[in-house]
N, C-alpha and C. Protein backbone atom coordinates (compact mmCIF):
# COMPACT_ATOMS: atom_id res chain seq x y z
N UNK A 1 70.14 95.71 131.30
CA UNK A 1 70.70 94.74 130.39
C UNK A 1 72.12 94.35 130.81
N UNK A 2 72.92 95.78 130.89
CA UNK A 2 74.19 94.94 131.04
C UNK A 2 74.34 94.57 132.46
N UNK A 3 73.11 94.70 133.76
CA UNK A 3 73.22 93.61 134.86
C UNK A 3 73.36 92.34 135.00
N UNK A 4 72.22 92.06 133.76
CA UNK A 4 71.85 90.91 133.09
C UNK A 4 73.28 89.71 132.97
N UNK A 5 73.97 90.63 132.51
CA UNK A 5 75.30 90.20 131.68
C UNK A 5 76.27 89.83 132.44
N UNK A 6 76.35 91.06 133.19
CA UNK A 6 77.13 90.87 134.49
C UNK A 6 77.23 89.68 135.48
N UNK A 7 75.87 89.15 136.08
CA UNK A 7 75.33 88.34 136.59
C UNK A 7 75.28 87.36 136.13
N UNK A 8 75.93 86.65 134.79
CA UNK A 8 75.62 85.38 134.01
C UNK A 8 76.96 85.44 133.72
N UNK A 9 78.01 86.46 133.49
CA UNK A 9 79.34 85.64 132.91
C UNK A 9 80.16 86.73 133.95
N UNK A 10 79.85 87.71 134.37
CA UNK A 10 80.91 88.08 135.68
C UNK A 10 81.19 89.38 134.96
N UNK A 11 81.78 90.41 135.91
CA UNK A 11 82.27 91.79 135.53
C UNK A 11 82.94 91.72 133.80
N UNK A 12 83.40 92.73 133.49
CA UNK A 12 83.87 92.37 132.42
C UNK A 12 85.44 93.11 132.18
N UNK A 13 86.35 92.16 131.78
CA UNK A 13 87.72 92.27 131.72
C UNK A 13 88.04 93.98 131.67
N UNK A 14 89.62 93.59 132.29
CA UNK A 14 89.73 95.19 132.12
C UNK A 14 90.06 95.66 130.66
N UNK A 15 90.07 95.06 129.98
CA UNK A 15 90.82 95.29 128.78
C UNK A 15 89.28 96.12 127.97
N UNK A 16 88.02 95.78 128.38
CA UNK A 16 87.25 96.56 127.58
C UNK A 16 86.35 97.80 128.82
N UNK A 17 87.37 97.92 129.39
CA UNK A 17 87.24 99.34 130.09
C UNK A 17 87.90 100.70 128.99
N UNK A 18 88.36 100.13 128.38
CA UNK A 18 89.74 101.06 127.06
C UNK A 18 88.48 101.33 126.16
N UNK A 19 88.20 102.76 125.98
CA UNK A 19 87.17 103.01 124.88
C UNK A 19 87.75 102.36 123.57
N UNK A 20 86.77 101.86 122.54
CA UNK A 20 87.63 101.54 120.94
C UNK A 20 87.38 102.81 120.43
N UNK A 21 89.00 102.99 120.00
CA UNK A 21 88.69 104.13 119.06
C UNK A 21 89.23 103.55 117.41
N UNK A 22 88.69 104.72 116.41
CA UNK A 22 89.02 104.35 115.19
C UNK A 22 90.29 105.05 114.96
N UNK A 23 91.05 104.19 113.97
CA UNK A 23 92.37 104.38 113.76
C UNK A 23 92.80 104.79 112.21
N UNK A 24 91.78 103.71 111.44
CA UNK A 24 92.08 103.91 109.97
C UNK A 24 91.35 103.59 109.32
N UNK A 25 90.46 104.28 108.48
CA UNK A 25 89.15 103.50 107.99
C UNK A 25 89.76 103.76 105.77
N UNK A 26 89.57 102.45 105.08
CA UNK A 26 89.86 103.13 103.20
C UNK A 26 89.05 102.06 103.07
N UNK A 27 89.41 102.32 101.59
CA UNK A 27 89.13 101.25 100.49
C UNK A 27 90.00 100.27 99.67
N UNK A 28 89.72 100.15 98.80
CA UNK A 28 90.88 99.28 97.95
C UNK A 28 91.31 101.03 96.76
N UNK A 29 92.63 100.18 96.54
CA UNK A 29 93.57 101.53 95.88
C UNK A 29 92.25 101.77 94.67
N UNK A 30 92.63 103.51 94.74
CA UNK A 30 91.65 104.27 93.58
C UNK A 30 91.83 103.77 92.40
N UNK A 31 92.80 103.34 92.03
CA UNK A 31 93.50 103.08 90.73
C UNK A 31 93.00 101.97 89.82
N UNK A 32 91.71 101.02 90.59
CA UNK A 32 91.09 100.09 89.96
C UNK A 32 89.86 101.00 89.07
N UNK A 33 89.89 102.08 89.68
CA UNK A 33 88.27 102.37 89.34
C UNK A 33 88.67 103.23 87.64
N UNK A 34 90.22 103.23 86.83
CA UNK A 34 90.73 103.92 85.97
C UNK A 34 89.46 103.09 85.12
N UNK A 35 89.63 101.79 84.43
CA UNK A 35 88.87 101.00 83.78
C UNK A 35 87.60 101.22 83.61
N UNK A 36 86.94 101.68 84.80
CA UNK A 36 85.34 101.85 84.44
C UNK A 36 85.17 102.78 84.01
N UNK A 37 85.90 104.04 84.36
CA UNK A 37 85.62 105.63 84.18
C UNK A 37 86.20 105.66 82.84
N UNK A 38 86.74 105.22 82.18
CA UNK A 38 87.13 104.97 80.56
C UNK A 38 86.22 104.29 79.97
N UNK A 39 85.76 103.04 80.47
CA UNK A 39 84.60 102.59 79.72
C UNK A 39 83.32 103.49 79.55
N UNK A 40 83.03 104.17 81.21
CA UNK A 40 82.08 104.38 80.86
C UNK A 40 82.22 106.18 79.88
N UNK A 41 83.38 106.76 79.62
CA UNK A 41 83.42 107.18 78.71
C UNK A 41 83.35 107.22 76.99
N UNK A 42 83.99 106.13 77.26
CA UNK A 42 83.80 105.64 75.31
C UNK A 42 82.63 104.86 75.07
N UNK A 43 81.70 104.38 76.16
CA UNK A 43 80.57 103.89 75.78
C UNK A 43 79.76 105.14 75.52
N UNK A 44 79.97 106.40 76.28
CA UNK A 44 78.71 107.62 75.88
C UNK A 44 79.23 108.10 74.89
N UNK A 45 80.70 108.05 74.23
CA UNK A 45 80.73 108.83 73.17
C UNK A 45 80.84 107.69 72.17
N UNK A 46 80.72 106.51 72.58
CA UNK A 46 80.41 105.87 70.98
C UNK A 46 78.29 106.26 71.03
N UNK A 47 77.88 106.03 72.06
CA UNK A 47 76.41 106.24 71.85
C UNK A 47 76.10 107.45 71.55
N UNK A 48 76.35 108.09 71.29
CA UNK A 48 76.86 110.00 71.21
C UNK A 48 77.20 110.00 69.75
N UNK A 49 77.84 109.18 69.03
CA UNK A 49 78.18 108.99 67.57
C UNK A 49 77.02 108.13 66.90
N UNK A 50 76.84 106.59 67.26
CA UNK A 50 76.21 105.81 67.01
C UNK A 50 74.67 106.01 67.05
N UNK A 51 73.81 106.48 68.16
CA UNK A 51 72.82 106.49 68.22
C UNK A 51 71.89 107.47 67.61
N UNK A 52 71.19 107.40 66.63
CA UNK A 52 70.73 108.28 66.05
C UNK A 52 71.51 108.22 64.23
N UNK A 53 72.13 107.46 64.40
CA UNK A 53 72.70 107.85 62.90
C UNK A 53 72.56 106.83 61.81
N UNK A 54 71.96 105.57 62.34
CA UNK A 54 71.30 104.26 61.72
C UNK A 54 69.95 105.15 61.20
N UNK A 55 70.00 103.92 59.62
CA UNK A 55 68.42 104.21 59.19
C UNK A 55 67.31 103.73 59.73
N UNK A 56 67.33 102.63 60.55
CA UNK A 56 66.72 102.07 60.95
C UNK A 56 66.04 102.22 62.19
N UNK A 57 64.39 103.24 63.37
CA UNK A 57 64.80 103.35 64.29
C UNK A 57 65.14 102.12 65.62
N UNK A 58 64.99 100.73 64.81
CA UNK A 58 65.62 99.86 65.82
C UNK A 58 66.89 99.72 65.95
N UNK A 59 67.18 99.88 64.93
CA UNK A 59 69.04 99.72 65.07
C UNK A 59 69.58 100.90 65.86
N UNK A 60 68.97 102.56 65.97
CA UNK A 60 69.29 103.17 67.18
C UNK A 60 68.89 102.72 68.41
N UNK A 61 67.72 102.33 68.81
CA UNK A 61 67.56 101.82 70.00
C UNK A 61 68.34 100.68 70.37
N UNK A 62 69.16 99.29 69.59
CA UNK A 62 70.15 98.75 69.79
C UNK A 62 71.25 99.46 70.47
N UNK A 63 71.63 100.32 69.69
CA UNK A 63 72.68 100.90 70.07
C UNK A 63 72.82 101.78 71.08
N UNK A 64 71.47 102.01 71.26
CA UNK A 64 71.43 102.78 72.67
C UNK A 64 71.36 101.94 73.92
N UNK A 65 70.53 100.31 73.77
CA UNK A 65 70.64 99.89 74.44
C UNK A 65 72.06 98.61 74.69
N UNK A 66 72.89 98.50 73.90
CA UNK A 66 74.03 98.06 73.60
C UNK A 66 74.89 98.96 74.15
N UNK A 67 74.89 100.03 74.34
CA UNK A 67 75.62 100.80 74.74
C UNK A 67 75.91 101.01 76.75
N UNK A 68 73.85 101.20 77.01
CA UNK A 68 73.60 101.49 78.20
C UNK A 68 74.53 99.94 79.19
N UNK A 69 74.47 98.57 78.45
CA UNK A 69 74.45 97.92 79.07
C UNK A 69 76.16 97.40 79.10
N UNK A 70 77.04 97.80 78.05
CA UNK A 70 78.67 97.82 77.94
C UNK A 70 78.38 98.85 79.22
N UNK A 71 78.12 100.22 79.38
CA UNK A 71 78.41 100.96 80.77
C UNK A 71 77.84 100.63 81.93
N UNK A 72 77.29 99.94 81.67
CA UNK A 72 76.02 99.24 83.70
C UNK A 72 77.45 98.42 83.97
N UNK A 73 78.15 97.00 83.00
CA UNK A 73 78.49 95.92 82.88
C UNK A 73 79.80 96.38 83.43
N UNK A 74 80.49 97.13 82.32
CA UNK A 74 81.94 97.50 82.71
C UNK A 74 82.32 98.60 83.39
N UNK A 75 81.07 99.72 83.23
CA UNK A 75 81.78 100.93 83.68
C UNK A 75 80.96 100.70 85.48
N UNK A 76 79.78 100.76 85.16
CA UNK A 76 79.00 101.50 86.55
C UNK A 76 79.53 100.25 88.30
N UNK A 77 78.64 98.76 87.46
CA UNK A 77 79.41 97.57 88.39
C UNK A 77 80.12 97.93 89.14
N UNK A 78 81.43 97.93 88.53
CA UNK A 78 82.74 98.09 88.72
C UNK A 78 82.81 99.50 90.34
N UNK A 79 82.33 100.51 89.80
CA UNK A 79 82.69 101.27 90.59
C UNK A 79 81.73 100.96 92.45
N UNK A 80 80.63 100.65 91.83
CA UNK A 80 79.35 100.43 93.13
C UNK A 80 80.07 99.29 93.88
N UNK A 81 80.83 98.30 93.29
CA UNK A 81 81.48 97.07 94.01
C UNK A 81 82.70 97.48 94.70
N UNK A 82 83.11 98.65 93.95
CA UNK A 82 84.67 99.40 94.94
C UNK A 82 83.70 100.16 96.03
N UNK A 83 82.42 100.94 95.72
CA UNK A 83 82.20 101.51 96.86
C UNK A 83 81.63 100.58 98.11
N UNK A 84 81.25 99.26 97.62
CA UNK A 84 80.64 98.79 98.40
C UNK A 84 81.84 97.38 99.66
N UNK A 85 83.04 98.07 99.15
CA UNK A 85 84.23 97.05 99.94
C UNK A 85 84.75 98.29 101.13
N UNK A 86 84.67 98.34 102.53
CA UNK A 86 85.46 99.47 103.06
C UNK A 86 85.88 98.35 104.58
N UNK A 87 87.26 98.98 104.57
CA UNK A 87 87.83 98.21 105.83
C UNK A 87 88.20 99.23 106.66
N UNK A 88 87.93 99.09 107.86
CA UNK A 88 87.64 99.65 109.36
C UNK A 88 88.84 99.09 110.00
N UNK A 89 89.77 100.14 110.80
CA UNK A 89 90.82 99.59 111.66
C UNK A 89 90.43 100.34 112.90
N UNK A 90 90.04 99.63 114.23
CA UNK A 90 90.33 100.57 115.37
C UNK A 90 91.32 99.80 116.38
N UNK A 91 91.83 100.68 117.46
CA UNK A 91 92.28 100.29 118.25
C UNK A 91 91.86 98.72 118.44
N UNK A 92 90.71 98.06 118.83
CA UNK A 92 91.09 96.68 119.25
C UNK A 92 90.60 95.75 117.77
N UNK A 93 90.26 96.12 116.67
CA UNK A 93 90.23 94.80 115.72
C UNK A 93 90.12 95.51 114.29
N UNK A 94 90.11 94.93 113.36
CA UNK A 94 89.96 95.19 111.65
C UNK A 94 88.50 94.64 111.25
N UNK A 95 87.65 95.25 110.76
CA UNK A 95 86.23 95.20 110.49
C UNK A 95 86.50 95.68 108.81
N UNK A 96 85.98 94.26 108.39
CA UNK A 96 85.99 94.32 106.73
C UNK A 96 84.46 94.04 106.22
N UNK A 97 83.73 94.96 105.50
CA UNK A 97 82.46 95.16 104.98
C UNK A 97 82.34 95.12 103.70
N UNK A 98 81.55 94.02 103.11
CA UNK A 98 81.11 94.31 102.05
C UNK A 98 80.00 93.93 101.43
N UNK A 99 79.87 94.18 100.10
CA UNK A 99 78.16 94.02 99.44
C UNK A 99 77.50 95.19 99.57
N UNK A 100 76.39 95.33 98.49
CA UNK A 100 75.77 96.24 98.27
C UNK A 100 74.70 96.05 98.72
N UNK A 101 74.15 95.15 98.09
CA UNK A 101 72.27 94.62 98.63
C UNK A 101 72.82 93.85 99.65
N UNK A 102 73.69 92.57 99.86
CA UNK A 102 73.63 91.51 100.67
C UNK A 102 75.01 92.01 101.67
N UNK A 103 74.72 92.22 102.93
CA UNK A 103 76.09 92.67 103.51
C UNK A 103 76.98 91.94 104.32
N UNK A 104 78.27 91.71 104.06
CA UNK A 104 79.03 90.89 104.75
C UNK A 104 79.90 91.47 105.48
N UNK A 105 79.83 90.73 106.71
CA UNK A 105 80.73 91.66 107.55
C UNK A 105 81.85 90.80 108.36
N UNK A 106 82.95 91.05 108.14
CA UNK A 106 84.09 89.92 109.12
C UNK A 106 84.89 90.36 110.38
N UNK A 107 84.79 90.40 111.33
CA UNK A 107 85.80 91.11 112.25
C UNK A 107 86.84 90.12 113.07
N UNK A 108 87.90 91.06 112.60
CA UNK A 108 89.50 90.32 113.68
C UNK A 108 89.53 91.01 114.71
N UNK A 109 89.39 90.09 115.78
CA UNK A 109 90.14 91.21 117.06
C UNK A 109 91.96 90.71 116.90
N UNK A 110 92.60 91.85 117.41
CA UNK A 110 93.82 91.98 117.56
C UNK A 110 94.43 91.17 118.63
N UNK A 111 93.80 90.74 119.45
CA UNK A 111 94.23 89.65 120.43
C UNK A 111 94.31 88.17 119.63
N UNK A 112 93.70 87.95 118.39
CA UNK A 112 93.86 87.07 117.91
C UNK A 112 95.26 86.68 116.82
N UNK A 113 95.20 88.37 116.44
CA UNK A 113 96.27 87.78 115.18
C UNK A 113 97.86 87.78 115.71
N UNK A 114 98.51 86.83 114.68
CA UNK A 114 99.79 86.11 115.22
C UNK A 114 100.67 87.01 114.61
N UNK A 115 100.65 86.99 113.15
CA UNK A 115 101.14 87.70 112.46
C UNK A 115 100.71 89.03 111.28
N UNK A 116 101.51 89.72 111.01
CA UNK A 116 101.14 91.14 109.81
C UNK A 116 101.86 90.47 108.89
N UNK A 117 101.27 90.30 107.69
CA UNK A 117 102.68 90.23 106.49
C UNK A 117 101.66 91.04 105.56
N UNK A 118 102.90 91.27 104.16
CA UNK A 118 102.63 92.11 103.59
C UNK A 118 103.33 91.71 101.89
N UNK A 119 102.24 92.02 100.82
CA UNK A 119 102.88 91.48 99.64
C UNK A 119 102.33 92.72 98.62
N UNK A 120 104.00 92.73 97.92
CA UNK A 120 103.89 93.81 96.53
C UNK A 120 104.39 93.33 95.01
N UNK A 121 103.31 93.69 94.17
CA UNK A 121 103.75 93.18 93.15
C UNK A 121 104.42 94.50 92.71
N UNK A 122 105.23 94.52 91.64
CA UNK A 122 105.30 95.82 90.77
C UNK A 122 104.24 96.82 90.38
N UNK A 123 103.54 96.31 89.74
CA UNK A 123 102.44 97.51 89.68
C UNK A 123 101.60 98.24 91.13
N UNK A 124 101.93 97.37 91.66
CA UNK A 124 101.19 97.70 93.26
C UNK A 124 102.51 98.53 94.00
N UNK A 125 103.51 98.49 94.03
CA UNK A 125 104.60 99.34 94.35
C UNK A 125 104.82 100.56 93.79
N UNK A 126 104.77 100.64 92.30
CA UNK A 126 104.35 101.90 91.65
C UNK A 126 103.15 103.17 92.42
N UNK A 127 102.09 102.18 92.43
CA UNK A 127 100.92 102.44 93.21
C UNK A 127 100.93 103.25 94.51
N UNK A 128 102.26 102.49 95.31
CA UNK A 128 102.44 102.45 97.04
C UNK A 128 101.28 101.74 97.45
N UNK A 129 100.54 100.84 96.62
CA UNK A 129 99.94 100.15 97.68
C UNK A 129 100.48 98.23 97.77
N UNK A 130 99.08 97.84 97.95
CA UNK A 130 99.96 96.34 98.38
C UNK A 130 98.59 95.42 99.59
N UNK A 131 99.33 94.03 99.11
CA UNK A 131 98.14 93.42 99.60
C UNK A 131 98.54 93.03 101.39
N UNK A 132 97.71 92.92 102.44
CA UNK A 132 98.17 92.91 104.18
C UNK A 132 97.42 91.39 104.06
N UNK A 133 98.08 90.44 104.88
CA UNK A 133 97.83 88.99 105.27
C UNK A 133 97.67 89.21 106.75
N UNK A 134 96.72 88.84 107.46
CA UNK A 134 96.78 88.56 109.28
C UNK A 134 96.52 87.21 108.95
N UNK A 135 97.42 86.86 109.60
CA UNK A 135 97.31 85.38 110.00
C UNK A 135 96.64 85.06 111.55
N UNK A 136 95.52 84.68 111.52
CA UNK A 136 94.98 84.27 112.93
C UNK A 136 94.58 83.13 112.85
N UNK A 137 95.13 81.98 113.43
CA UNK A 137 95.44 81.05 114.29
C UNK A 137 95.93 80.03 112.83
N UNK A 138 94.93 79.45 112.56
CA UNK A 138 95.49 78.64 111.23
C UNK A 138 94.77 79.13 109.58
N UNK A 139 94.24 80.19 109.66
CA UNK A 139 93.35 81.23 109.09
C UNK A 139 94.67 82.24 108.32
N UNK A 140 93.94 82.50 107.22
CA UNK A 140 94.80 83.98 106.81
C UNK A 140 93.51 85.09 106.68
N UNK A 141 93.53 86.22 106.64
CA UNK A 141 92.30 87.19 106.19
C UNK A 141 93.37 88.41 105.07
N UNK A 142 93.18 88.39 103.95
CA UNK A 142 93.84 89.02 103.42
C UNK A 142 93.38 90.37 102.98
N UNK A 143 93.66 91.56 103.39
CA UNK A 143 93.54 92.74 102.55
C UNK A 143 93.81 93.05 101.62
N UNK A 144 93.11 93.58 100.48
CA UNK A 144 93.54 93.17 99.15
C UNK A 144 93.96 94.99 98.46
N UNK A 145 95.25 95.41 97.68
CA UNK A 145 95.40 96.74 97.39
C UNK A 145 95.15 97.48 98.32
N UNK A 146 95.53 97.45 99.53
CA UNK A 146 95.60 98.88 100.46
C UNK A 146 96.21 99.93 100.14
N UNK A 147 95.47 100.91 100.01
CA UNK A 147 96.37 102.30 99.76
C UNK A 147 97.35 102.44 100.95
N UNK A 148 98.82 102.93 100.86
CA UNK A 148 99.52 103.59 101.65
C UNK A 148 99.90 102.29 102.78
N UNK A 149 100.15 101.16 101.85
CA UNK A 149 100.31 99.55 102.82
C UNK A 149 101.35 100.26 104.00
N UNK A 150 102.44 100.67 103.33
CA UNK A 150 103.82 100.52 104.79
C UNK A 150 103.00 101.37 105.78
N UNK A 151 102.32 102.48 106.17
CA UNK A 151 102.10 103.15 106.88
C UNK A 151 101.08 102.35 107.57
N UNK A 152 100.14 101.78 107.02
CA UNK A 152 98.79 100.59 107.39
C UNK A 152 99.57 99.56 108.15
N UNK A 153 100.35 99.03 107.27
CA UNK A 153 101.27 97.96 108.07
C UNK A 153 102.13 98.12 109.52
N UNK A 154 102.69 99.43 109.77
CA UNK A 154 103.24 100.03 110.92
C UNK A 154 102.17 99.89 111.75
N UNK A 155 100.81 100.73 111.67
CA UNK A 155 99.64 100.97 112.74
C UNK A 155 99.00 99.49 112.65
N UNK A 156 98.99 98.95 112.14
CA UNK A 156 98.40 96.88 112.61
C UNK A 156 98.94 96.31 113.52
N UNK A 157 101.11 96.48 112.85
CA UNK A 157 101.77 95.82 113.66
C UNK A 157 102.15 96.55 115.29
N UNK A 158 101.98 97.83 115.28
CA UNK A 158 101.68 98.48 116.72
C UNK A 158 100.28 98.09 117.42
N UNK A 159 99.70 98.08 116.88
CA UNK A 159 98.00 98.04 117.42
C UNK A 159 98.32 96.49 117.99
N UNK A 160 98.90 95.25 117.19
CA UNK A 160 98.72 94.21 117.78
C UNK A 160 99.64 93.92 118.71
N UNK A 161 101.16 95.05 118.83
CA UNK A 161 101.42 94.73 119.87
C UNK A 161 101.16 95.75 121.22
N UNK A 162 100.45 96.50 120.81
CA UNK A 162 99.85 97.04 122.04
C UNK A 162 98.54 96.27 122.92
N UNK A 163 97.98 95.38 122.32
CA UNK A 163 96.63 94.59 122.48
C UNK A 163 97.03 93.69 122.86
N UNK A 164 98.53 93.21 122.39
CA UNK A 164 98.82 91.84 123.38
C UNK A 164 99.72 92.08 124.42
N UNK A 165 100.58 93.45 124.29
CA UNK A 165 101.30 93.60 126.06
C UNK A 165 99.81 94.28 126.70
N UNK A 166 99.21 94.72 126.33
CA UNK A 166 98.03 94.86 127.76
C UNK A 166 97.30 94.00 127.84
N UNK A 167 97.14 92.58 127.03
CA UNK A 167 96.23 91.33 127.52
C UNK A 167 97.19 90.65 128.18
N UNK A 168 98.15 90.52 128.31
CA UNK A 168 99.73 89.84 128.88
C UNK A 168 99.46 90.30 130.24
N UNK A 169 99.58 92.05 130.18
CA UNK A 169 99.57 92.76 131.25
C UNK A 169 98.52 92.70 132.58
N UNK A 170 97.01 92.26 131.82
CA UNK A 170 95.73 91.80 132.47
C UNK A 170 95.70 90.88 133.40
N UNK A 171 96.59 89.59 132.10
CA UNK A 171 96.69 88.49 133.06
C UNK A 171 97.38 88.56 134.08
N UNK A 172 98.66 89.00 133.72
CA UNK A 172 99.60 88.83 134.91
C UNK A 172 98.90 89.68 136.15
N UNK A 173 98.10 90.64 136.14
CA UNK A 173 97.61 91.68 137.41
C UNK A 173 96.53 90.32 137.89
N UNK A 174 95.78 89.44 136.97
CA UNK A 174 94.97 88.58 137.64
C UNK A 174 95.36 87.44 138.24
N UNK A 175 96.32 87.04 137.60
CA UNK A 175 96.90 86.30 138.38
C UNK A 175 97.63 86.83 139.73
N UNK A 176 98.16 87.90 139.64
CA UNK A 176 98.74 88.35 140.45
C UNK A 176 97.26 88.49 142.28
N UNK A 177 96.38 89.17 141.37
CA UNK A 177 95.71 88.71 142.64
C UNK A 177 95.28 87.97 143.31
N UNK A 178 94.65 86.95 142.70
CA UNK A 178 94.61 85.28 142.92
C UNK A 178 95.49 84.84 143.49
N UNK A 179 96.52 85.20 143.67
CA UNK A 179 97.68 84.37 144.18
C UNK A 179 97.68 85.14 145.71
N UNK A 180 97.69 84.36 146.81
CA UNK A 180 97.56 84.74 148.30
C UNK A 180 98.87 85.46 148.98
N UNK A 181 99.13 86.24 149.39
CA UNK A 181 100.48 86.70 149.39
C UNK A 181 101.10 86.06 150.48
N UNK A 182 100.79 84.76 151.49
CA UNK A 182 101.56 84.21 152.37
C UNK A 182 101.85 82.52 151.11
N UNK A 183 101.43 82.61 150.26
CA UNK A 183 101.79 81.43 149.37
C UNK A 183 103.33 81.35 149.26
N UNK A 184 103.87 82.28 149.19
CA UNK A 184 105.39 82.04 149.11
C UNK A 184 106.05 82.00 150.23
């Protein structure tokens, strides 16, 4: 296969001779998931009070099923949609995944992005976390609540400039050979 490959677009750069390794793999800050784990507490202990204590046995099964569906809605959702967001940093790009049933997947290589920026509200500073912007080319891709942003933000803004002095570095060695040494 990869003769195949070889033979149709040419050896392949030195730059993916460099194994990818992983650098930083989270989620979005824990601190969203406070809301569900409260809901889905006071929904079992209102159904824990409520159910069973109507005269009626439909009006318990209401309430049992009034209940089940305040915790699917607010409590359970909530958490399966945090598990189902995880962003991937390795050495050459940021791989952002998400969906549960339907999966979406976006990847930046680091040779692309121009810029790191980085935005904190107050409650997100409290937190230490904070939202990461890459700007690639006329594009933004935004990370949304990163846990532990300044430290995330250091290893992006190294990673991208390590990916662009050794694509800098590539060229200049290719050019460098291309060029005939009685040319000058």
């Amino acid at each position: 296969m990869t003769a195949d490959v070889d033979s149709s677009l040419g050896p392949a750069p030195a730059s993916f001779t460099r194994p990818e390794v992983l650098v930083l793999r989270f989620r979005r800050q824990g601190s969203r998931l406070v809301f569900p784990v409260l809901v889905l507490l006071a929904a079992a202990a209102a159904a824990g009070y409520w159910v069973g204590a109507f005269p009626e046995p439909w009006m318990n099964a209401l309430a049992a099923v009034g209940a089940a569906a305040l915790g699917l809605l607010l409590g359970v959702f909530p958490i399966l949609a945090w598990l189902a967001q995880r962003t991937t940093v390795t050495s050459r790009r940021v791989i952002v995944r998400r969906g549960f049933f339907v999966r979406h997947r976006a990847e930046v290589a680091f040779a692309r992005v121009r810029e790191v920026r980085s935005r904190r509200n107050v409650a997100q500073r409290v937190r230490g976390s904070g939202d990461i912007d890459l700007l690639v080319g006329s594009e933004r891709i935004t990370l949304k609540d990163v846990p532990g942003v300044e430290a995330v933000i250091d290893a992006l803004q190294e990673l991208s400039e390590r990916n662009y002095e050794h694509s800098t570095h590539a060229l200049y060695r290719r050019a460098e050979a291309d060029t005939p040494a009685d040319a000058y």
